[in-house]
C-alpha atoms as a PDB file:
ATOM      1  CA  UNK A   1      73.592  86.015  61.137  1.00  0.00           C
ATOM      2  CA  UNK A   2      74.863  88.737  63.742  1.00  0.00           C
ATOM      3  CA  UNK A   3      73.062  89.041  66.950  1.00  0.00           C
ATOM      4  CA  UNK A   4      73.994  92.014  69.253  1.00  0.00           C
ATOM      5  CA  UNK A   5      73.155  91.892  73.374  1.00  0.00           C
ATOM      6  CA  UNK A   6      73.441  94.828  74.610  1.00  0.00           C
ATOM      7  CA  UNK A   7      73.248  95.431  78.552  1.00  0.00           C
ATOM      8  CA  UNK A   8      72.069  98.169  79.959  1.00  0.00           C
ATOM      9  CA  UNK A   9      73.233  99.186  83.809  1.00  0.00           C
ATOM     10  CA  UNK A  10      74.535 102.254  85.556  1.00  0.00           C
ATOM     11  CA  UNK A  11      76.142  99.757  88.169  1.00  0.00           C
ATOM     12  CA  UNK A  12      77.473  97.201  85.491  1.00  0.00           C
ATOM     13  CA  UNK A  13      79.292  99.830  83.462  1.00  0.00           C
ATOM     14  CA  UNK A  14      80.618 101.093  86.571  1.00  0.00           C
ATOM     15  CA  UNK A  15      82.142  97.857  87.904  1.00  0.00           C
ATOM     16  CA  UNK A  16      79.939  98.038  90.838  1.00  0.00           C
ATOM     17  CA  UNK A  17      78.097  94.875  90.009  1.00  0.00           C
ATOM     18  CA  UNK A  18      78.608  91.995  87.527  1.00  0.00           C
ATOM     19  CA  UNK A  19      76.753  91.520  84.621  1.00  0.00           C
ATOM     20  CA  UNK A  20      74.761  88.185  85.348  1.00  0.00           C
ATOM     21  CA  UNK A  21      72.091  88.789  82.682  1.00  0.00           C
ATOM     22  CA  UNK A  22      73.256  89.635  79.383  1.00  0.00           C
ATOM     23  CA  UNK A  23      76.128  86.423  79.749  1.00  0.00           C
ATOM     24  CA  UNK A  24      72.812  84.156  80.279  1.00  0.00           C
ATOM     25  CA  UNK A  25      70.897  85.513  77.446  1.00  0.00           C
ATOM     26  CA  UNK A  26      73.677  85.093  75.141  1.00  0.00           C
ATOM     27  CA  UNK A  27      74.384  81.578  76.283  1.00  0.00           C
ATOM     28  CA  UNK A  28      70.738  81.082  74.750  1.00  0.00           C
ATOM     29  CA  UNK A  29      70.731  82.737  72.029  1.00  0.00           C
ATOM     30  CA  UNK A  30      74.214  80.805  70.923  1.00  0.00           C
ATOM     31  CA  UNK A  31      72.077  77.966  72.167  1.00  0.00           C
ATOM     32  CA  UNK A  32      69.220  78.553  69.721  1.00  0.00           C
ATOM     33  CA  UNK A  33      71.510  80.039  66.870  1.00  0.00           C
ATOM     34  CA  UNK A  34      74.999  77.931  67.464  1.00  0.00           C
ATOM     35  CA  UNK A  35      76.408  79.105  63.529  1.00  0.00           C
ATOM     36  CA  UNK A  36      75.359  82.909  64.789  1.00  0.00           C
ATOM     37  CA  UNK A  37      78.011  85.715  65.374  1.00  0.00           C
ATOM     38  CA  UNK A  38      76.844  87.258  68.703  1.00  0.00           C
ATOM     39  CA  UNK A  39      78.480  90.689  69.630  1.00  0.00           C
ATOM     40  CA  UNK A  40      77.836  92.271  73.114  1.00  0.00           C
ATOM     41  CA  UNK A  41      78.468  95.206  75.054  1.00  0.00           C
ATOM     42  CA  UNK A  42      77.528  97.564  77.971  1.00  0.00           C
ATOM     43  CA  UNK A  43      76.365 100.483  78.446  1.00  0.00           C
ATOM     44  CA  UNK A  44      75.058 102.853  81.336  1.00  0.00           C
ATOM     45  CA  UNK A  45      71.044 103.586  81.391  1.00  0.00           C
ATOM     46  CA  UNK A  46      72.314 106.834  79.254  1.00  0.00           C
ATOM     47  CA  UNK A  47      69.867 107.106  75.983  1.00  0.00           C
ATOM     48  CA  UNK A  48      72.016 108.773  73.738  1.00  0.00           C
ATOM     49  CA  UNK A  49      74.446 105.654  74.654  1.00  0.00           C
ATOM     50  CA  UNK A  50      71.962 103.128  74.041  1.00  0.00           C
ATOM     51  CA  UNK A  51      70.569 104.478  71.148  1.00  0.00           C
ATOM     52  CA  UNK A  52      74.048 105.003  69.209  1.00  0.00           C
ATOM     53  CA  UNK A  53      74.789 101.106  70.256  1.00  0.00           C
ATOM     54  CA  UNK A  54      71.676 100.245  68.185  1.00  0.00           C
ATOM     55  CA  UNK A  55      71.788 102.068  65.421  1.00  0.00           C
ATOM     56  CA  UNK A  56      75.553 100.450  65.312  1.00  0.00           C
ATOM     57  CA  UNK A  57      74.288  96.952  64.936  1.00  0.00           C
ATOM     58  CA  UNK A  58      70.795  97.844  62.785  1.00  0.00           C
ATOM     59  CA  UNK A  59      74.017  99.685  60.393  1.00  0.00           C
ATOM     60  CA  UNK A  60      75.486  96.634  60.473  1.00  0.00           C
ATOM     61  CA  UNK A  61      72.454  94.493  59.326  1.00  0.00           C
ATOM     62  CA  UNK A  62      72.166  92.607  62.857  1.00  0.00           C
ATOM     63  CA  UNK A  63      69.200  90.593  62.740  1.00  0.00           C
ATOM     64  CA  UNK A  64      68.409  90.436  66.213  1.00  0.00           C
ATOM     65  CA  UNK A  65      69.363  93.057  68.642  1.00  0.00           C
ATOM     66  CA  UNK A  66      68.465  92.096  72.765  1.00  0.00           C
ATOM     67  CA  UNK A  67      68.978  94.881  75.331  1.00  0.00           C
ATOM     68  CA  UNK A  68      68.649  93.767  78.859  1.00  0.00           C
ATOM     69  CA  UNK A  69      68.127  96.005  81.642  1.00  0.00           C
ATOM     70  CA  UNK A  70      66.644  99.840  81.627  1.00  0.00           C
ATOM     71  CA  UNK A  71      63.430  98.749  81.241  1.00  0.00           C
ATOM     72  CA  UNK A  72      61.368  99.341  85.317  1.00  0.00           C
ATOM     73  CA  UNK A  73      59.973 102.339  86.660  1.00  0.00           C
ATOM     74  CA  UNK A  74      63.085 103.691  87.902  1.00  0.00           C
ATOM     75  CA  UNK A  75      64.133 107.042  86.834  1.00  0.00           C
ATOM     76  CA  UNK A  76      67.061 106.186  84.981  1.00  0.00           C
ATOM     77  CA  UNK A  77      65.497 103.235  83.615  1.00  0.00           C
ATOM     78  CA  UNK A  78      65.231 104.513  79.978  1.00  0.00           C
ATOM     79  CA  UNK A  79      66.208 101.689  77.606  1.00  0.00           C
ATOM     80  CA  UNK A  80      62.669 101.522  76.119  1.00  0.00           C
ATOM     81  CA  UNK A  81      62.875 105.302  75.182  1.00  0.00           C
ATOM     82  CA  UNK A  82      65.977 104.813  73.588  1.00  0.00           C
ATOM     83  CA  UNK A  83      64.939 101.567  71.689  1.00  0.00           C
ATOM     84  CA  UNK A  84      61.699 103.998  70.437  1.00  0.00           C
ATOM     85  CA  UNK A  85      63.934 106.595  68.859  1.00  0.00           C
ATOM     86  CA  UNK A  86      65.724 103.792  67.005  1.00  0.00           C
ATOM     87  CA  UNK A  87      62.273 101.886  65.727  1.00  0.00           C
ATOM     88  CA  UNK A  88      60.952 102.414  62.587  1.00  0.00           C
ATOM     89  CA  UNK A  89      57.549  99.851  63.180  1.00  0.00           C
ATOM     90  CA  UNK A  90      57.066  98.444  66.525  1.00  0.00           C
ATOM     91  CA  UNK A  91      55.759  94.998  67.561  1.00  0.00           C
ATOM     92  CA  UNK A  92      53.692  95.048  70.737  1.00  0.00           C
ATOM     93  CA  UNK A  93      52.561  92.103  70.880  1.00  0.00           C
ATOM     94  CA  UNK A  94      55.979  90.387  71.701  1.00  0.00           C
ATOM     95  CA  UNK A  95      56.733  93.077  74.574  1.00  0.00           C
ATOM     96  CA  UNK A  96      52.729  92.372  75.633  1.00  0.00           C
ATOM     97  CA  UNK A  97      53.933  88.149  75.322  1.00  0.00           C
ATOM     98  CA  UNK A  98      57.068  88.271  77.222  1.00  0.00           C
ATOM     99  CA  UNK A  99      54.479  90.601  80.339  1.00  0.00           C
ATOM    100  CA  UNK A 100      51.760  87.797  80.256  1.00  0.00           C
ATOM    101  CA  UNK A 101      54.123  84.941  80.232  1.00  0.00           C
ATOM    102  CA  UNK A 102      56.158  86.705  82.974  1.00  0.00           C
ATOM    103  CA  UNK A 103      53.426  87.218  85.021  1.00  0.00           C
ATOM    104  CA  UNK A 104      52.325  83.530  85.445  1.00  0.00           C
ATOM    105  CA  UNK A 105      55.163  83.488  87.561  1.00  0.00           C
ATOM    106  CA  UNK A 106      56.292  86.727  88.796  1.00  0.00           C
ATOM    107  CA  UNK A 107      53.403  89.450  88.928  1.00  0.00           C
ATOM    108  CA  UNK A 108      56.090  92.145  88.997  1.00  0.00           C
ATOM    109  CA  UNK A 109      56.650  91.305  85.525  1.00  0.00           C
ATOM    110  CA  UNK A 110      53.959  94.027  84.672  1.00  0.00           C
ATOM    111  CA  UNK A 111      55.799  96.987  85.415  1.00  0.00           C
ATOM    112  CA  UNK A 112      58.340  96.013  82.639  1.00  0.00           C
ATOM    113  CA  UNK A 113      58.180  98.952  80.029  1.00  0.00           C
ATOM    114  CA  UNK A 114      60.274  96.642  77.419  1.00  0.00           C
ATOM    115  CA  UNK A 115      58.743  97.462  73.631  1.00  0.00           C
ATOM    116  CA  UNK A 116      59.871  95.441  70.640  1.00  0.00           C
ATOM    117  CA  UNK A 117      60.200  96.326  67.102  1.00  0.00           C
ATOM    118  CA  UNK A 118      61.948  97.095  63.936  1.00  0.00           C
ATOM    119  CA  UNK A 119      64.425  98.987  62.183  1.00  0.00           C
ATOM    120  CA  UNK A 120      65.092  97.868  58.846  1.00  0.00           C
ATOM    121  CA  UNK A 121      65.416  94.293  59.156  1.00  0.00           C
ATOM    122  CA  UNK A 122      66.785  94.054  62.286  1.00  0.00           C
ATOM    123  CA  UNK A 123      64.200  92.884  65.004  1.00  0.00           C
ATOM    124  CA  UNK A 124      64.993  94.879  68.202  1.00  0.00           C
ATOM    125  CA  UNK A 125      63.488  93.826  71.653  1.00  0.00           C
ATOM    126  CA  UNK A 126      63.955  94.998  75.203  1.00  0.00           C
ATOM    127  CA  UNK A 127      64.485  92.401  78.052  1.00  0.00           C
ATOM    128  CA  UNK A 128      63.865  93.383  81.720  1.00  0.00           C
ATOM    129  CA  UNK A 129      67.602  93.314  83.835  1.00  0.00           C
ATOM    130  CA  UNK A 130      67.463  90.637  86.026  1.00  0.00           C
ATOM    131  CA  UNK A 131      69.123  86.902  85.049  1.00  0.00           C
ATOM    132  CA  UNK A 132      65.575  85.204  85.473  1.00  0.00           C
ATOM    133  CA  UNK A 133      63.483  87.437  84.317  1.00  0.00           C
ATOM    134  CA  UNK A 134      65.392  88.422  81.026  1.00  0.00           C
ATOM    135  CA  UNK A 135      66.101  84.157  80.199  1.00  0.00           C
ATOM    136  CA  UNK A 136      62.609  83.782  80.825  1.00  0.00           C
ATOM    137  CA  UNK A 137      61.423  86.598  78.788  1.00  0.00           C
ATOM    138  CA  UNK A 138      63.348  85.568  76.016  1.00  0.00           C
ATOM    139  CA  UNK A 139      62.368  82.018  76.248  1.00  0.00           C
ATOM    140  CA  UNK A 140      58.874  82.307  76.447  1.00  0.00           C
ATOM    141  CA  UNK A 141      58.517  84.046  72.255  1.00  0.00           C
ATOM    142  CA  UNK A 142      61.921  82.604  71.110  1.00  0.00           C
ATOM    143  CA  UNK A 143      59.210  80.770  69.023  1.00  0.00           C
ATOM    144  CA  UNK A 144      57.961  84.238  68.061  1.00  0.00           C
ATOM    145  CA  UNK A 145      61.441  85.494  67.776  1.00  0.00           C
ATOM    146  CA  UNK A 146      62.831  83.020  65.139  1.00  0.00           C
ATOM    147  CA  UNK A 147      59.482  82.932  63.082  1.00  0.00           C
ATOM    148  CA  UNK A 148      59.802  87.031  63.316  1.00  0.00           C
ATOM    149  CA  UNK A 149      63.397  86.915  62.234  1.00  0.00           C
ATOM    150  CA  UNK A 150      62.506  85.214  59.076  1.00  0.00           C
ATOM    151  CA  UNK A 151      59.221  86.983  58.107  1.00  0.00           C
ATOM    152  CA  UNK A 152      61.250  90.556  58.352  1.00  0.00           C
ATOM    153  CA  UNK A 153      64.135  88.757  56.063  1.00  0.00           C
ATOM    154  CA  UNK A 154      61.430  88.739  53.591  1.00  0.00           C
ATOM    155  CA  UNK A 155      60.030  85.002  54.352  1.00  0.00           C
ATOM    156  CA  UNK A 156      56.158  84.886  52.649  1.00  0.00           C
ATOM    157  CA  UNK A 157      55.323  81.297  54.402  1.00  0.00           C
ATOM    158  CA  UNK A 158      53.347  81.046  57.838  1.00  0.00           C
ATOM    159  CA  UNK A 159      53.161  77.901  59.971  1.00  0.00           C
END
């Protein structure tokens, strides 16, 4: 199983800050999927870069592709336009989960413009950029994630 985490940061990519968030979501995704191959890489909030990074790992049958960061109000914040160009079927409700969930905690969490979807097989969802909120995002549908993962492999069963 591949997994690709893909960061998303103007001020990351340009050394000007370190990348706190994508290092903690991979340490729980290798948590959740220890026998898992889990790529990573960086990019600045560019959409043509983002884009071409996904594409790489749907082309390379990734399962599950994370992108953290990109996703707020801010004008270069345009990881969820990029992730739209690459989706062929999205999947609100796990973007609408990971908002409601947030929110209990942090009612910030509603200006996240993460989506969610799929390309292919590989499911493709957008985490918000900082450490907390991206673990926590993730955390609160890995449930969702894993039971997603195996209904787009081509699973027919349902809990």
């Amino acid at each position: 199983m591949l997994i690709g985490v893909l960061t998303v940061s103007d001020r990351c990519s340009q050394g000007q800050s370190k990348d706190t968030a994508g290092p903690a979501v991979t340490a729980l995704l290798r948590k959740t999927w220890p026998e898992a191959q889990v790529d990573t890489a960086l990019t600045p909030d560019d959409e043509e870069q983002i884009s071409a990074q996904l594409l790489c790992w749907c082309g390379q049958r990734a399962s599950l592709i994370i992108t953290v960061g990109g996703t707020g109000l801010g004008p270069r914040d345009r990881t969820p336009e990029a992730t739209r160009r690459v989706l062929e079927r999205q999947a609100p409700g796990l973007a609408e989960a990971m908002r409601a969930i947030g929110a209990e905690r942090n009612p910030y969490a509603w200006l996240s413009r993460g989506v969610a979807g799929l390309r292919g097989e590989s499911l493709i969802l957008n985490l918000p950029g900082s450490r907390r909120g991206a673990v926590e995002s993730l955390a609160a549908v890995l449930h969702l994630v894993r039971h997603g993962l195996q209904v787009a492999a081509g699973a027919q069963t349902h809990p």
